[in-house]
Protein backbone atom coordinates (compact mmCIF):
# COMPACT_ATOMS: atom_id res chain seq x y z
CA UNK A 1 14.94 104.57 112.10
CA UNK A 2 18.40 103.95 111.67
CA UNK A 3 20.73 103.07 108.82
CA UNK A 4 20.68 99.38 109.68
CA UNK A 5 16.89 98.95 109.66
CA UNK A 6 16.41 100.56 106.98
CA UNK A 7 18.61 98.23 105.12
CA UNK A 8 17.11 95.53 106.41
CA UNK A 9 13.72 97.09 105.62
CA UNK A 10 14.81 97.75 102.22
CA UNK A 11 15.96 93.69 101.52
CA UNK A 12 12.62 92.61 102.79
CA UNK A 13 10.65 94.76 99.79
CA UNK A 14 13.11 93.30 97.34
CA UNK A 15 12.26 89.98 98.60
CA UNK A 16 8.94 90.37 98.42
CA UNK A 17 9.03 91.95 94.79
CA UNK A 18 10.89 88.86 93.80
CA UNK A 19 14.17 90.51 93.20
CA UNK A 20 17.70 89.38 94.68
CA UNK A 21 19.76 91.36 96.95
CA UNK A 22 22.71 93.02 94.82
CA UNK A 23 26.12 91.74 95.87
CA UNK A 24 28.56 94.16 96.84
CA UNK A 25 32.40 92.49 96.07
CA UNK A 26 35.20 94.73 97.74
CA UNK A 27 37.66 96.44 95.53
CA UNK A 28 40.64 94.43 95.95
CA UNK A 29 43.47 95.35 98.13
CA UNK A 30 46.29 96.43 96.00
CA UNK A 31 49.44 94.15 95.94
CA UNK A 32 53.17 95.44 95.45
CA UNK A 33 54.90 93.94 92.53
CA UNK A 34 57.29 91.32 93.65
CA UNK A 35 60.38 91.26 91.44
CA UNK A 36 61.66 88.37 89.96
CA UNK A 37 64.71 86.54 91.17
CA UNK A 38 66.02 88.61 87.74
CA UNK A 39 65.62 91.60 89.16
CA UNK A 40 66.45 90.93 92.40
CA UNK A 41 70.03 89.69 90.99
CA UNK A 42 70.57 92.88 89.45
CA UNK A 43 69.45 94.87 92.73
CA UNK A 44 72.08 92.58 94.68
CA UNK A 45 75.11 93.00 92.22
CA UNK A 46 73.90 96.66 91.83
CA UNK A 47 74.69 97.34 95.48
CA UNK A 48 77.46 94.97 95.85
CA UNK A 49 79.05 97.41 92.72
CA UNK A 50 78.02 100.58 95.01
CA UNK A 51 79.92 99.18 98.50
CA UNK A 52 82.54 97.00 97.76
CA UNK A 53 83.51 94.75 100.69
CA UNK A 54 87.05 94.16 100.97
CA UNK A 55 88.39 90.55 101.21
CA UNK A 56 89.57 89.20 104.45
CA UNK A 57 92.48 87.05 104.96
CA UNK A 58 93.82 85.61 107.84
CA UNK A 59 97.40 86.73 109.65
CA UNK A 60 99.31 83.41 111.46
CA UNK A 61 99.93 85.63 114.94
CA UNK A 62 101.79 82.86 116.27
CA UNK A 63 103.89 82.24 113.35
CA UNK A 64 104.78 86.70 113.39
CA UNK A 65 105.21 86.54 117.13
CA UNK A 66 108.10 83.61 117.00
CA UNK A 67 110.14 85.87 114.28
CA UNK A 68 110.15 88.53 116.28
CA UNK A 69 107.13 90.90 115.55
CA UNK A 70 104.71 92.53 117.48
CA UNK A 71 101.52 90.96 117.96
CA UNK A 72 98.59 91.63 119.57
CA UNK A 73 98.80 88.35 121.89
CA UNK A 74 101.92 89.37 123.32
CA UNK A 75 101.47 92.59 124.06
CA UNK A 76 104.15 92.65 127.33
CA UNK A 77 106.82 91.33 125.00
CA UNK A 78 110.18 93.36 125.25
CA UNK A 79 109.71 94.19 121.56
CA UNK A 80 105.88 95.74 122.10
CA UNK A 81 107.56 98.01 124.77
CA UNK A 82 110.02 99.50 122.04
CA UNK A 83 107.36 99.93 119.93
CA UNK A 84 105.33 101.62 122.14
CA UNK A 85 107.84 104.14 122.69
CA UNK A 86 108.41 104.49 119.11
CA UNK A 87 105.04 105.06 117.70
CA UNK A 88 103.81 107.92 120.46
CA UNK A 89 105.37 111.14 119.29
CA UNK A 90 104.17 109.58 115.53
CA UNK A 91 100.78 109.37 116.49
CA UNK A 92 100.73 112.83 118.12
CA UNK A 93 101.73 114.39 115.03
CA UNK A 94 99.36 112.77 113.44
CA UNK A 95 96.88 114.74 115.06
CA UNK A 96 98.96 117.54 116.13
CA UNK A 97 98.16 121.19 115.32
CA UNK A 98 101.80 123.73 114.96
CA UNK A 99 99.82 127.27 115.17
CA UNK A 100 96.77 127.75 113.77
CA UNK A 101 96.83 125.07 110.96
CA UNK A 102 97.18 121.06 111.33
CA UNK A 103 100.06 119.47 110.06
CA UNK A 104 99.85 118.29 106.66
CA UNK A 105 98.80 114.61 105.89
CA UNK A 106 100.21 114.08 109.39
CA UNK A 107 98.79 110.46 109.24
CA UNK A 108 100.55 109.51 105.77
CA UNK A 109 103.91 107.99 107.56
CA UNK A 110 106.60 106.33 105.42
CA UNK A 111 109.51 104.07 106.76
CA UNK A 112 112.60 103.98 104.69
CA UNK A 113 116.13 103.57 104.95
CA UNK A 114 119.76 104.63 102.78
CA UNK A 115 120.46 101.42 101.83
CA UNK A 116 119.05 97.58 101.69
CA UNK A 117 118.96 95.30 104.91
CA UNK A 118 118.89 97.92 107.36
CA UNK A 119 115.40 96.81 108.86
CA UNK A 120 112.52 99.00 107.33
CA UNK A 121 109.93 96.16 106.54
CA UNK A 122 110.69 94.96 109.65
CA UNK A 123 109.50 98.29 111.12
CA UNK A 124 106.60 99.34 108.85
CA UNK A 125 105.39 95.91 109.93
CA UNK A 126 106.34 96.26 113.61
CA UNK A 127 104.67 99.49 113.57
CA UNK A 128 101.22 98.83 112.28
CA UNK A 129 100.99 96.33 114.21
CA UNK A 130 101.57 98.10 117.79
CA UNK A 131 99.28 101.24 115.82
CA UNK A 132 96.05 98.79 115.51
CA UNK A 133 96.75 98.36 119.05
CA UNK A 134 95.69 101.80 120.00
CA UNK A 135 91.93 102.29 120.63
CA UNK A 136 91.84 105.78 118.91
CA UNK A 137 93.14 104.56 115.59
CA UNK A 138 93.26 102.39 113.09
CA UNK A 139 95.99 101.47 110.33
CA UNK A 140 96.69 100.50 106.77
CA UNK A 141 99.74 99.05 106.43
CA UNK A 142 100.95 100.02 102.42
CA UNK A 143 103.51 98.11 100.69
CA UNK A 144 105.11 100.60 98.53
CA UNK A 145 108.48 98.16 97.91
CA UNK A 146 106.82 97.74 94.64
CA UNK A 147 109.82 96.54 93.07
CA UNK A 148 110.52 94.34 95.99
CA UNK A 149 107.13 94.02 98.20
CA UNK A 150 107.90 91.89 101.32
CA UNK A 151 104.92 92.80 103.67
CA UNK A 152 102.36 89.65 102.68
CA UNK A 153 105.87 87.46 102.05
CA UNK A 154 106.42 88.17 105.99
CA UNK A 155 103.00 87.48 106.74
CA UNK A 156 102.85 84.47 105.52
CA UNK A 157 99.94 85.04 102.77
CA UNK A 158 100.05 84.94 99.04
CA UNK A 159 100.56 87.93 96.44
CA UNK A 160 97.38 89.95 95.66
CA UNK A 161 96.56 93.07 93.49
CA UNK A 162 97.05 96.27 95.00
CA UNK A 163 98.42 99.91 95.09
CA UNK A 164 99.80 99.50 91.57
CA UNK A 165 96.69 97.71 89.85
CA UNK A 166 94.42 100.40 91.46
CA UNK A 167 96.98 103.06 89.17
CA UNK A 168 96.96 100.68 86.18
CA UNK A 169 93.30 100.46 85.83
CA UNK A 170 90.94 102.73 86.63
CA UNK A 171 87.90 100.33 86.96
CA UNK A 172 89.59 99.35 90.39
CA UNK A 173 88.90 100.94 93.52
CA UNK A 174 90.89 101.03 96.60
CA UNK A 175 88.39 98.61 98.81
CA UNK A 176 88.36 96.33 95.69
CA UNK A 177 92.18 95.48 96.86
CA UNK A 178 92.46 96.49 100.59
CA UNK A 179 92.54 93.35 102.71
CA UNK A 180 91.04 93.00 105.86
CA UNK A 181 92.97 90.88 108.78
CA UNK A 182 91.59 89.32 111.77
CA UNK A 183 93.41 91.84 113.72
CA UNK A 184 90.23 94.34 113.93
CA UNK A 185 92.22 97.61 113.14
CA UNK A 186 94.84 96.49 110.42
CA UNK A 187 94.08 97.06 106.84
CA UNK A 188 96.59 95.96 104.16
CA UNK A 189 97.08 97.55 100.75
CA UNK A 190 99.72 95.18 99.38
CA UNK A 191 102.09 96.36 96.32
CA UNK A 192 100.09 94.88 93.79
CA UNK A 193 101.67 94.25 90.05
CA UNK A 194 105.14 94.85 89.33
CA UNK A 195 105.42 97.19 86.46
CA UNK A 196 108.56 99.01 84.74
CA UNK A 197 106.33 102.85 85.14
CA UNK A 198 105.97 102.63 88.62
CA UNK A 199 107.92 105.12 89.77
CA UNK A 200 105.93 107.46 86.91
CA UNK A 201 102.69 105.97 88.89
CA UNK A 202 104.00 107.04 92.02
CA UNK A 203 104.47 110.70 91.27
CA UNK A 204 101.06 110.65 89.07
CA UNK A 205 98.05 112.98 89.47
CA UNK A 206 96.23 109.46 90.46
CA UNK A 207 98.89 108.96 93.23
CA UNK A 208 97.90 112.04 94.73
CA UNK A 209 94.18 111.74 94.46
CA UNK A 210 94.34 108.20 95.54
CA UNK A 211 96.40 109.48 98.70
CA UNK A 212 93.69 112.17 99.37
CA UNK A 213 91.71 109.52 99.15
CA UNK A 214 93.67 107.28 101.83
CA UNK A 215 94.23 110.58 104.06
CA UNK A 216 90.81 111.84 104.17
CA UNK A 217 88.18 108.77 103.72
CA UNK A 218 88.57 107.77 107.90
CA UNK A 219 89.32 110.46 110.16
CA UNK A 220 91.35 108.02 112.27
CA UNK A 221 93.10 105.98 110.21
CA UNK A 222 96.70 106.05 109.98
CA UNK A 223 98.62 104.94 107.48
CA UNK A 224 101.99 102.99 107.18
CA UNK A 225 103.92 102.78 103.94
CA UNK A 226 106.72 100.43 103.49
CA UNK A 227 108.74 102.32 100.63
CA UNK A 228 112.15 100.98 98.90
CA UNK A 229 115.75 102.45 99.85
CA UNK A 230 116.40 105.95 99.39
CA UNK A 231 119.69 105.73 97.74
CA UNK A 232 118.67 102.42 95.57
CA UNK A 233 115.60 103.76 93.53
CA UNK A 234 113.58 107.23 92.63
CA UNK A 235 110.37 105.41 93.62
CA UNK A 236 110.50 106.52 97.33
CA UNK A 237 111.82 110.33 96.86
CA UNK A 238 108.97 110.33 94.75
CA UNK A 239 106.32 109.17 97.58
CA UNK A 240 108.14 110.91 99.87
CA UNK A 241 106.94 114.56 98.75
CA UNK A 242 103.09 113.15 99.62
CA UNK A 243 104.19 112.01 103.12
CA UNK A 244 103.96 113.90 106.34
CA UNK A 245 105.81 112.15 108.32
CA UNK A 246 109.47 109.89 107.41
CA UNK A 247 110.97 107.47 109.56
CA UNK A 248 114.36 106.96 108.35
CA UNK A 249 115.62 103.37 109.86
CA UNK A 250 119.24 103.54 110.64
CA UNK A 251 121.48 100.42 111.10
CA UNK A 252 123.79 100.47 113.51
CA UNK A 253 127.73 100.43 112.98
CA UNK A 254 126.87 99.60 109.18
CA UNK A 255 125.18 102.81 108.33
CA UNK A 256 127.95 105.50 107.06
CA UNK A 257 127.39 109.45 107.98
CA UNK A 258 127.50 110.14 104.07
CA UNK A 259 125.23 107.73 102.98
CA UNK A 260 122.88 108.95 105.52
CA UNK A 261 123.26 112.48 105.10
CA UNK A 262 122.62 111.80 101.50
CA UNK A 263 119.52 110.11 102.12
CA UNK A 264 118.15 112.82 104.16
CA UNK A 265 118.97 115.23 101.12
CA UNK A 266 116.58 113.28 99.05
CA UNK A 267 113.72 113.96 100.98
CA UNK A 268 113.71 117.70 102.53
CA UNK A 269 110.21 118.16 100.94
CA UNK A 270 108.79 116.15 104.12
CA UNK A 271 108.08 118.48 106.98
CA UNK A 272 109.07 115.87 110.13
CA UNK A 273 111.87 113.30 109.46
CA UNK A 274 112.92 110.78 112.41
CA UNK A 275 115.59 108.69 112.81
CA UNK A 276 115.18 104.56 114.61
CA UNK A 277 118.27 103.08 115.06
CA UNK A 278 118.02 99.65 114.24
CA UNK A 279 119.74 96.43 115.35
CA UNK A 280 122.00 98.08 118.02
CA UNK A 281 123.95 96.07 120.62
CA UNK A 282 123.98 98.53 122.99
CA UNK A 283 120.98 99.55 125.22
CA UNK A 284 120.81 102.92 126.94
CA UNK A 285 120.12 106.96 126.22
CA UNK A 286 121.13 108.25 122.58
CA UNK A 287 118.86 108.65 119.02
CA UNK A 288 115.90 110.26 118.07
CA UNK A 289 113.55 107.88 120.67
CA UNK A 290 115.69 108.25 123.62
CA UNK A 291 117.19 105.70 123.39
CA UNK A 292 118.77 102.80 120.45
CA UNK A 293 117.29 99.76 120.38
CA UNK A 294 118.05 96.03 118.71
CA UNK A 295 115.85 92.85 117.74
CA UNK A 296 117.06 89.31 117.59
CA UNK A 297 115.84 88.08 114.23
CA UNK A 298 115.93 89.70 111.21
CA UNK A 299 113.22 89.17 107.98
CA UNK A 300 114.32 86.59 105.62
CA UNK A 301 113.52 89.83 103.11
CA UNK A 302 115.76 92.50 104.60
CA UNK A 303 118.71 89.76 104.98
CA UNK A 304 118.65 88.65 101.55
CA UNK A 305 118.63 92.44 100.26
């Protein structure tokens, strides 16, 4: 007999002895605890405290484009050619190996000049922009002026906390001030809060970690710093002995041999210097690039300086 009729066999003799069938309730299938919209808050802000998202703003491409900068919608422009020509033998040391070892923080770049005016924000700028261009790389653009930032000015956006709030307090974080554009590979770290220590900040054991940081966090990234004159404050000699590469901007028929030469002094810690020669008349071979080259418009920033 099987195990079914003999159940049912069994119920009828209960029946019939005037007993009632036990009833057999299922254990209940155990629930996971839902948390309350309490916890859930604190699991939200928890993670949003664990991956900060940095805040986007929006760059007016048209607005850049009719003052003379590269942009990524006018990428045939005269200007984006230059630039193009400029930036290669800066991304291949980037990435470049001398011998057996790679060269040091080869993607920390600063631009720079001897003295005021002679174009430097206009290159930084200029050569982010034609870097986020490349498909192998992206770029944060650093503005380092910190006495003088110009780089959101230019773009058309408001001031924001940056590079020297992220030294000033050490609750910050670097993505807590980066900004992200709507051109897909530019970053922005802008100059943050003007202080009277920054060029103490600069040269501090958080500068350096903070630039190990930058260096190391994306294999690819490559990263532009708009720094102050060399001859007009300390501030850039002092980021200049984290840098791996300087571009020294030149201004044509303004720029004495001295003052250069004295510049250059300033900064032999840096293992590759270059020289752009900015706002020349004359086209043809001669400078560091092969060749000088000129813009038509200046910054409203490096003609009032």
């Amino acid at each position: 007999m099987s195990l079914i009729e003999k159940a049912v066999e069994r119920l009828g003799q209960l029946k019939q002895a005037g007993q009632e069938a036990p009833v057999i309730t299922p254990a209940p299938t155990p629930v996971e605890a839902v948390p309350t919209s309490v916890e859930r808050s604190r699991v939200e802000i928890h993670a949003k405290e664990a991956e900060p998202v940095s805040r986007a703003v929006t760059i007016d491409l048209e607005r850049l484009a009719h003052m003379g900068f590269v942009t990524p919608d006018q990428q045939r422009a005269a200007i984006a050619e230059e630039y193009r020509v400029i930036k290669r033998p800066l991304l291949r040391n980037a990435s470049a190996v001398r011998g057996t070892s790679r060269v040091a923080n080869g993607n920390l770049i600063m631009v720079t000049s001897a003295l005021p005016g002679e174009g430097k924000s206009f290159t930084a700028l200029n050569l982010a922009m034609s870097m986020a261009m490349e498909l192998d790389h992206s770029v944060l653009l650093v503005d380092a002026d910190v006495s003088k930032p110009s780089i959101l000015k230019q773009m058309g956006l408001p001031p924001e906390r940056g590079l020297m709030d992220v030294l000033v307090d050490a609750k910050l974080d670097l993505p807590d001030v980066i900004l992200r554009t709507n051109i897909e590979k530019l970053r922005i770290l802008p100059a943050g809060t003007a202080t009277p220590r920054a060029t103490e900040l600069l040269a501090s054991e958080g500068m350096n970690r903070l630039l190990d940081e930058m260096a190391s966090r994306y294999a690819d990234r490559i990263i532009v710093f708009d720094s102050p004159p060399l001859l007009v404050t300390t501030e850039s000699r002092a980021l200049a002995t984290h840098m791996g590469q300087i571009v020294v901007v030149v201004e044509a028929e303004r720029t004495t041999h001295s003052a250069l030469k004295q510049a250059l002094a300033t900064i032999e810690s840096c293992p590759i210097k270059m020289m752009l020669l900015n706002k020349s008349t004359v086209h043809g071979p001669g400078g560091y690039y092969g060749y000088g080259y000129g813009y038509g418009q200046e910054s409203e920033d490096d003609k009032a300086a």
